[in-house]
N, C-alpha and C. Protein backbone atom coordinates (compact mmCIF):
# COMPACT_ATOMS: atom_id res chain seq x y z
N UNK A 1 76.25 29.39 28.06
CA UNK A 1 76.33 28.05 27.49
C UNK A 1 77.64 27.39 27.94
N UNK A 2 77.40 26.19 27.88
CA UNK A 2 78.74 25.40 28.38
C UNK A 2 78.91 23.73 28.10
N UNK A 3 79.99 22.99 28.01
CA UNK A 3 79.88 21.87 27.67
C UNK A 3 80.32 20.85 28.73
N UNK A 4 80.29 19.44 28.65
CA UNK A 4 80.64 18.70 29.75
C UNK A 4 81.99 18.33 29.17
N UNK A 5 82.84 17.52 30.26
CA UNK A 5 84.14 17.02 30.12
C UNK A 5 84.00 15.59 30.77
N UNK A 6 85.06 15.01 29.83
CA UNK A 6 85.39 13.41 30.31
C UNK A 6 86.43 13.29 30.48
N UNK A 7 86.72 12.45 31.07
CA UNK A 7 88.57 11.81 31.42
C UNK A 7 88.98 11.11 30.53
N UNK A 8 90.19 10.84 29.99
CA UNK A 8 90.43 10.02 28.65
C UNK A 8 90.08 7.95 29.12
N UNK A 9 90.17 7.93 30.71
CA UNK A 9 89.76 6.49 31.08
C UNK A 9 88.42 6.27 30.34
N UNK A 10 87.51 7.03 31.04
CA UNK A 10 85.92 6.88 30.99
C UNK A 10 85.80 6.91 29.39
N UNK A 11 86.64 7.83 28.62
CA UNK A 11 85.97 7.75 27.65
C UNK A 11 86.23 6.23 26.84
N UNK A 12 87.73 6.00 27.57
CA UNK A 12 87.68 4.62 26.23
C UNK A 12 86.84 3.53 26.89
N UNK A 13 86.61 3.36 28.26
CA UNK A 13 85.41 2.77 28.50
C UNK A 13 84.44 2.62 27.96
N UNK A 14 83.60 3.71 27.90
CA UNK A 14 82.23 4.13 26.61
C UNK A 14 82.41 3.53 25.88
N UNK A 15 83.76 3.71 24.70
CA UNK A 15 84.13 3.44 23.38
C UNK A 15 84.02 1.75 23.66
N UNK A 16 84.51 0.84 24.52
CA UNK A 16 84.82 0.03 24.82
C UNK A 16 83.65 -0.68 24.82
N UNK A 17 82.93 -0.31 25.78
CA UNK A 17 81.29 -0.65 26.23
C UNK A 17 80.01 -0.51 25.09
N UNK A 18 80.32 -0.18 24.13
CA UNK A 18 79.75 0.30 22.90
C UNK A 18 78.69 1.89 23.66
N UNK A 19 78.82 2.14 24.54
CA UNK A 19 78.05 3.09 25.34
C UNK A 19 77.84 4.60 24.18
N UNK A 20 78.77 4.68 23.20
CA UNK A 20 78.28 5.32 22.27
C UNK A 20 78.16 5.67 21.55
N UNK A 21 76.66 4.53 21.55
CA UNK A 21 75.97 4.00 20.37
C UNK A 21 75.11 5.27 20.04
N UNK A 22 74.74 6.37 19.10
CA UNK A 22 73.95 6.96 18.91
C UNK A 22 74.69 8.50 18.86
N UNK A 23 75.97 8.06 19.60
CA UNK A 23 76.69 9.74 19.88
C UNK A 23 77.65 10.22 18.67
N UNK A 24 78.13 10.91 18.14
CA UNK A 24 79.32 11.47 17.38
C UNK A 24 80.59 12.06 18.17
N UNK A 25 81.29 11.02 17.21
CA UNK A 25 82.92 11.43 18.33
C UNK A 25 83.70 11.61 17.28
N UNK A 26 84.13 13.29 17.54
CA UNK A 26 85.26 13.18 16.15
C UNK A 26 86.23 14.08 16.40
N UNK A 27 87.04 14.03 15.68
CA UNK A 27 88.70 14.40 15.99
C UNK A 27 88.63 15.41 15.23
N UNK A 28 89.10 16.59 15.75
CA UNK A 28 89.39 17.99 15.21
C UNK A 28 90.95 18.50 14.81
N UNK A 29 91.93 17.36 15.35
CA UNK A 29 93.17 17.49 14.48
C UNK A 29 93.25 17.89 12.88
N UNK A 30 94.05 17.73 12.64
CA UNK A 30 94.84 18.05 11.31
C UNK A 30 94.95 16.52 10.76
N UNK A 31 94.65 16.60 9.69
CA UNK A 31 94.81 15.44 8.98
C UNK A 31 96.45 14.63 9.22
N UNK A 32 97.14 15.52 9.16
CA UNK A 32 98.72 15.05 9.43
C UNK A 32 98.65 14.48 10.68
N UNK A 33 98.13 14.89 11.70
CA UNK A 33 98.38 14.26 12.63
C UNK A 33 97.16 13.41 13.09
N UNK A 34 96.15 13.23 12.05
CA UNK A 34 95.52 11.48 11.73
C UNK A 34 96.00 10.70 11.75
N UNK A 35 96.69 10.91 10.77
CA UNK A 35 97.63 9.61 9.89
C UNK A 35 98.90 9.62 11.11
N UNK A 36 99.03 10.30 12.13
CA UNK A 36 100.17 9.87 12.70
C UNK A 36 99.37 8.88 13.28
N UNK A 37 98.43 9.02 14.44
CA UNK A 37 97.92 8.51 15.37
C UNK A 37 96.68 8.40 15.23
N UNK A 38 95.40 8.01 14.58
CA UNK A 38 94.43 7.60 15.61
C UNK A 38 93.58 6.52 15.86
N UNK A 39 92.27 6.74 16.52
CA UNK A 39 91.33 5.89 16.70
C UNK A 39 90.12 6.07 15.82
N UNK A 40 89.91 4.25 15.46
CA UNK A 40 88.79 4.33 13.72
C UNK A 40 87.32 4.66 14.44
N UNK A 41 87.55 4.89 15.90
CA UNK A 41 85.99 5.08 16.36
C UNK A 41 85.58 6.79 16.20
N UNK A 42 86.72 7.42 16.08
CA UNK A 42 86.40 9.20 15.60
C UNK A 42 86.33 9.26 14.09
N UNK A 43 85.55 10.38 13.82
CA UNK A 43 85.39 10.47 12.63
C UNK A 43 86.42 12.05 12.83
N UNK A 44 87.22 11.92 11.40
CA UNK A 44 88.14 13.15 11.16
C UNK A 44 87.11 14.56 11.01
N UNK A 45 87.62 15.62 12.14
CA UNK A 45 86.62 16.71 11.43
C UNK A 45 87.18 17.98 11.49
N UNK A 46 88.69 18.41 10.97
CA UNK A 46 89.71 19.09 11.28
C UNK A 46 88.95 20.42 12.13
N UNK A 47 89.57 21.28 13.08
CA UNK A 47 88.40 22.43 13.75
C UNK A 47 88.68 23.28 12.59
N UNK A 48 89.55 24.04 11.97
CA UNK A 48 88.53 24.76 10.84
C UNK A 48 87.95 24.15 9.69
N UNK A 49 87.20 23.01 9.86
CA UNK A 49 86.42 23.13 9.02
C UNK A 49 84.98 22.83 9.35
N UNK A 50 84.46 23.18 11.06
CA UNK A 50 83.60 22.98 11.89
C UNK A 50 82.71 24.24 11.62
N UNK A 51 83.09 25.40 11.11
CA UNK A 51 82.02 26.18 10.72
C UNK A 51 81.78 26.01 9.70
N UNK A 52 82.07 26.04 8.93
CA UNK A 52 81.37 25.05 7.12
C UNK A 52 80.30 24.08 7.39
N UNK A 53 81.02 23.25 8.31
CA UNK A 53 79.74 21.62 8.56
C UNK A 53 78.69 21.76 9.99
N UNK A 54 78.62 23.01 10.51
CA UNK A 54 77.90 23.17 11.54
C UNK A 54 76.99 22.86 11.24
N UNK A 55 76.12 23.11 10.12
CA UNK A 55 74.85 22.92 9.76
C UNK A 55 74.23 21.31 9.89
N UNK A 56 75.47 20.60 9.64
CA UNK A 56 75.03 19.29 9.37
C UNK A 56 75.37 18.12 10.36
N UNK A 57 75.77 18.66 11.54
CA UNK A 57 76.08 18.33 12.81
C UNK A 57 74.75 17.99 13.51
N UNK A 58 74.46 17.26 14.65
CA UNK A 58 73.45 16.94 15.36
C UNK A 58 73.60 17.25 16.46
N UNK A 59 72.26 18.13 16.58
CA UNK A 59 71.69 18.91 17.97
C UNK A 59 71.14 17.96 18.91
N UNK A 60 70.48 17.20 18.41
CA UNK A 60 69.82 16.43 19.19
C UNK A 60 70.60 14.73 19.90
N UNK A 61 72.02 15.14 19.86
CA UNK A 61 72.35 13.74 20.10
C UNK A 61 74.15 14.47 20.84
N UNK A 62 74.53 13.47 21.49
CA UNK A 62 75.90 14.14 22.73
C UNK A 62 77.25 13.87 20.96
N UNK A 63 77.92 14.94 21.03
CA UNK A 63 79.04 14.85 20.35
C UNK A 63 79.93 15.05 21.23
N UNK A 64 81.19 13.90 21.28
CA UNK A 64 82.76 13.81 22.20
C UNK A 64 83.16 14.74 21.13
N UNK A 65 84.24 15.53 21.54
CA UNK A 65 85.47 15.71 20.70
C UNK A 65 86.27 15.81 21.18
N UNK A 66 87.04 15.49 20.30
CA UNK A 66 88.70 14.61 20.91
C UNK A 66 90.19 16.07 20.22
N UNK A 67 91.24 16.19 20.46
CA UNK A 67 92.11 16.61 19.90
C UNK A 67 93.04 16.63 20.28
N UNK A 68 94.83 16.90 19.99
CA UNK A 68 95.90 16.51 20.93
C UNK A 68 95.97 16.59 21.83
N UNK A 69 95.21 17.59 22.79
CA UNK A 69 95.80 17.93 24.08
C UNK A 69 94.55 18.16 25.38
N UNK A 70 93.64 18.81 24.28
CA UNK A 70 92.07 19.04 25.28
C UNK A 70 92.16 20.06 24.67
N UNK A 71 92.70 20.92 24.22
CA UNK A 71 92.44 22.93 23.81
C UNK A 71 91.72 23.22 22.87
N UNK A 72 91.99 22.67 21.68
CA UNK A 72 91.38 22.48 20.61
C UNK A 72 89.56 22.26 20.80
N UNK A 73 90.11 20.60 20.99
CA UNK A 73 88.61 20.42 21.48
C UNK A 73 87.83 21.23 22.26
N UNK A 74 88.20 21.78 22.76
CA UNK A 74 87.52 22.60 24.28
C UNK A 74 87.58 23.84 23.55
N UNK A 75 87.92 24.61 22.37
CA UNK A 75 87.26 25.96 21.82
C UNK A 75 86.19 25.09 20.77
N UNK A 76 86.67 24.54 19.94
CA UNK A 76 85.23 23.57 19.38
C UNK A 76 84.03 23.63 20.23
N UNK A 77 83.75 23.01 21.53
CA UNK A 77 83.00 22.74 22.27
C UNK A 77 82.20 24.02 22.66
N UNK A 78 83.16 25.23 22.87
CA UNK A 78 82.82 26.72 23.25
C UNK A 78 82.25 26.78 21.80
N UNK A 79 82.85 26.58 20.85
CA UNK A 79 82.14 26.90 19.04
C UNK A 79 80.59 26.50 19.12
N UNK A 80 80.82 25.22 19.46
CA UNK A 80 79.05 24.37 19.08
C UNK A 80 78.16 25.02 20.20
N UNK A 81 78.85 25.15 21.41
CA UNK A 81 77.54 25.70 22.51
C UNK A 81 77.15 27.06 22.24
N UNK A 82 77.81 28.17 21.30
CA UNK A 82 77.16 29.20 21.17
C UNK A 82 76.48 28.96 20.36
N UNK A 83 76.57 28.40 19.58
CA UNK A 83 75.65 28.03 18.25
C UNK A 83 74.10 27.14 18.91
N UNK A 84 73.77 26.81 19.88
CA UNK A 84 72.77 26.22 20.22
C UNK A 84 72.93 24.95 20.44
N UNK A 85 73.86 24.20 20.37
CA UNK A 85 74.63 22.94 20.60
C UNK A 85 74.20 22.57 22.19
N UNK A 86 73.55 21.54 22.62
CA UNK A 86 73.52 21.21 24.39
C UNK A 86 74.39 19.97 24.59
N UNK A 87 74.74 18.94 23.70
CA UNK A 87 75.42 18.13 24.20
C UNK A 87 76.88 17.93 23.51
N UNK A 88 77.73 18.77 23.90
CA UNK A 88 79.00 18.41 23.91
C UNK A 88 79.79 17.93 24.87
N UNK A 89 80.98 17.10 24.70
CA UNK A 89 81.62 16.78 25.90
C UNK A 89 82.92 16.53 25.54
N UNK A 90 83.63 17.41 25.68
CA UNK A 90 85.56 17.61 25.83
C UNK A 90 85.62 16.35 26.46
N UNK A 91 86.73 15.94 25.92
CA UNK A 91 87.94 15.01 26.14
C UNK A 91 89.03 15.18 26.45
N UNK A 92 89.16 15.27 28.19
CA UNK A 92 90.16 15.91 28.32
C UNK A 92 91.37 15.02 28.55
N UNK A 93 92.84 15.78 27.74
CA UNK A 93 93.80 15.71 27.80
C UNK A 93 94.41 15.07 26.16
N UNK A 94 93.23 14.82 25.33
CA UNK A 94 93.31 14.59 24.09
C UNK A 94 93.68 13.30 23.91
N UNK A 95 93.91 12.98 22.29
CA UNK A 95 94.20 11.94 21.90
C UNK A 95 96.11 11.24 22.50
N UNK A 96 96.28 12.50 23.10
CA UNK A 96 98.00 12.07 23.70
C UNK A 96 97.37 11.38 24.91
N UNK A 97 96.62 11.97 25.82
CA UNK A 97 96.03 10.89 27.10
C UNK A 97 95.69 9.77 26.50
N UNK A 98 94.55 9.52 25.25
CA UNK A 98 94.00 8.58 24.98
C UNK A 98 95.20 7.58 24.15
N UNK A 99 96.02 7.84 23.63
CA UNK A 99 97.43 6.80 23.00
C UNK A 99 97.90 6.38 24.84
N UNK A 100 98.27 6.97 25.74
CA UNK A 100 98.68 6.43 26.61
C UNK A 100 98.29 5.32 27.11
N UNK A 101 96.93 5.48 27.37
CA UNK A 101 96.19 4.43 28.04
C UNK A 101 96.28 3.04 26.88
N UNK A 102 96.84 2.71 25.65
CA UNK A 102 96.80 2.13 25.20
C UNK A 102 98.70 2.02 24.53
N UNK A 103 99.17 2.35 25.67
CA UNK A 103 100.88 2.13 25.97
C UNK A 103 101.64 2.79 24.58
N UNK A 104 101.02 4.03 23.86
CA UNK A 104 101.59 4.70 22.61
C UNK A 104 102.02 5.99 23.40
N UNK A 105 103.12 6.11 22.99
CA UNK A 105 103.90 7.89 23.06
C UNK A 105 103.53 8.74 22.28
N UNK A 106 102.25 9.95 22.28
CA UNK A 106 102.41 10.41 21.27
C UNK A 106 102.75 11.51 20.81
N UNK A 107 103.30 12.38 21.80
CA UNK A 107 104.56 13.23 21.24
C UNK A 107 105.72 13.69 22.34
């Protein structure tokens, strides 16, 4: 099993383009570092608490996930594809790539 990857450009494109409309994009940070930084288009979904809510996650539709750096996200992504998950797609370089492109420092 395995998941796809995006570039932090393309993705705010998508986000931009309303391109996704139908998908789940959510942030696996820490609540603390919500409230430092983010974007209202992720929904907060800290990574441990992704095996609790696996159940209620959607198989049938592409989930982004986003997190500071890409690492995070990218064992998430390894999490959902063993579980039977086909559309995931890492965000790579995290929400620090994605503050850049929108002229924020974020750490």
């Amino acid at each position: 099993m395995s998941f796809d990857r995006i570039g932090p450009d393309a993705f705010k494109r998508k986000l931009e383009r309303g391109e996704l409309e139908g998908a789940l994009a959510i942030d696996v940070r820490e609540p603390m570092e919500w409230e430092f930084y983010h974007w209202d288009e992720l929904q907060l979904m800290p990574m441990m608490s992704i095996p609790e809510q696996v159940e209620s996650l959607p198989k049938d539709r592409p989930i982004y996930v986003v997190c500071a750096h890409g690492v995070r996200s990218a064992n998430v992504c390894h999490f959902l594809s063993e579980r039977g998950f086909e559309h995931m797609i890492n965000v790579e370089g995290g929400m620090a790539a994605l503050a850049a492109l929108k002229g924020f420092q974020y750490d």
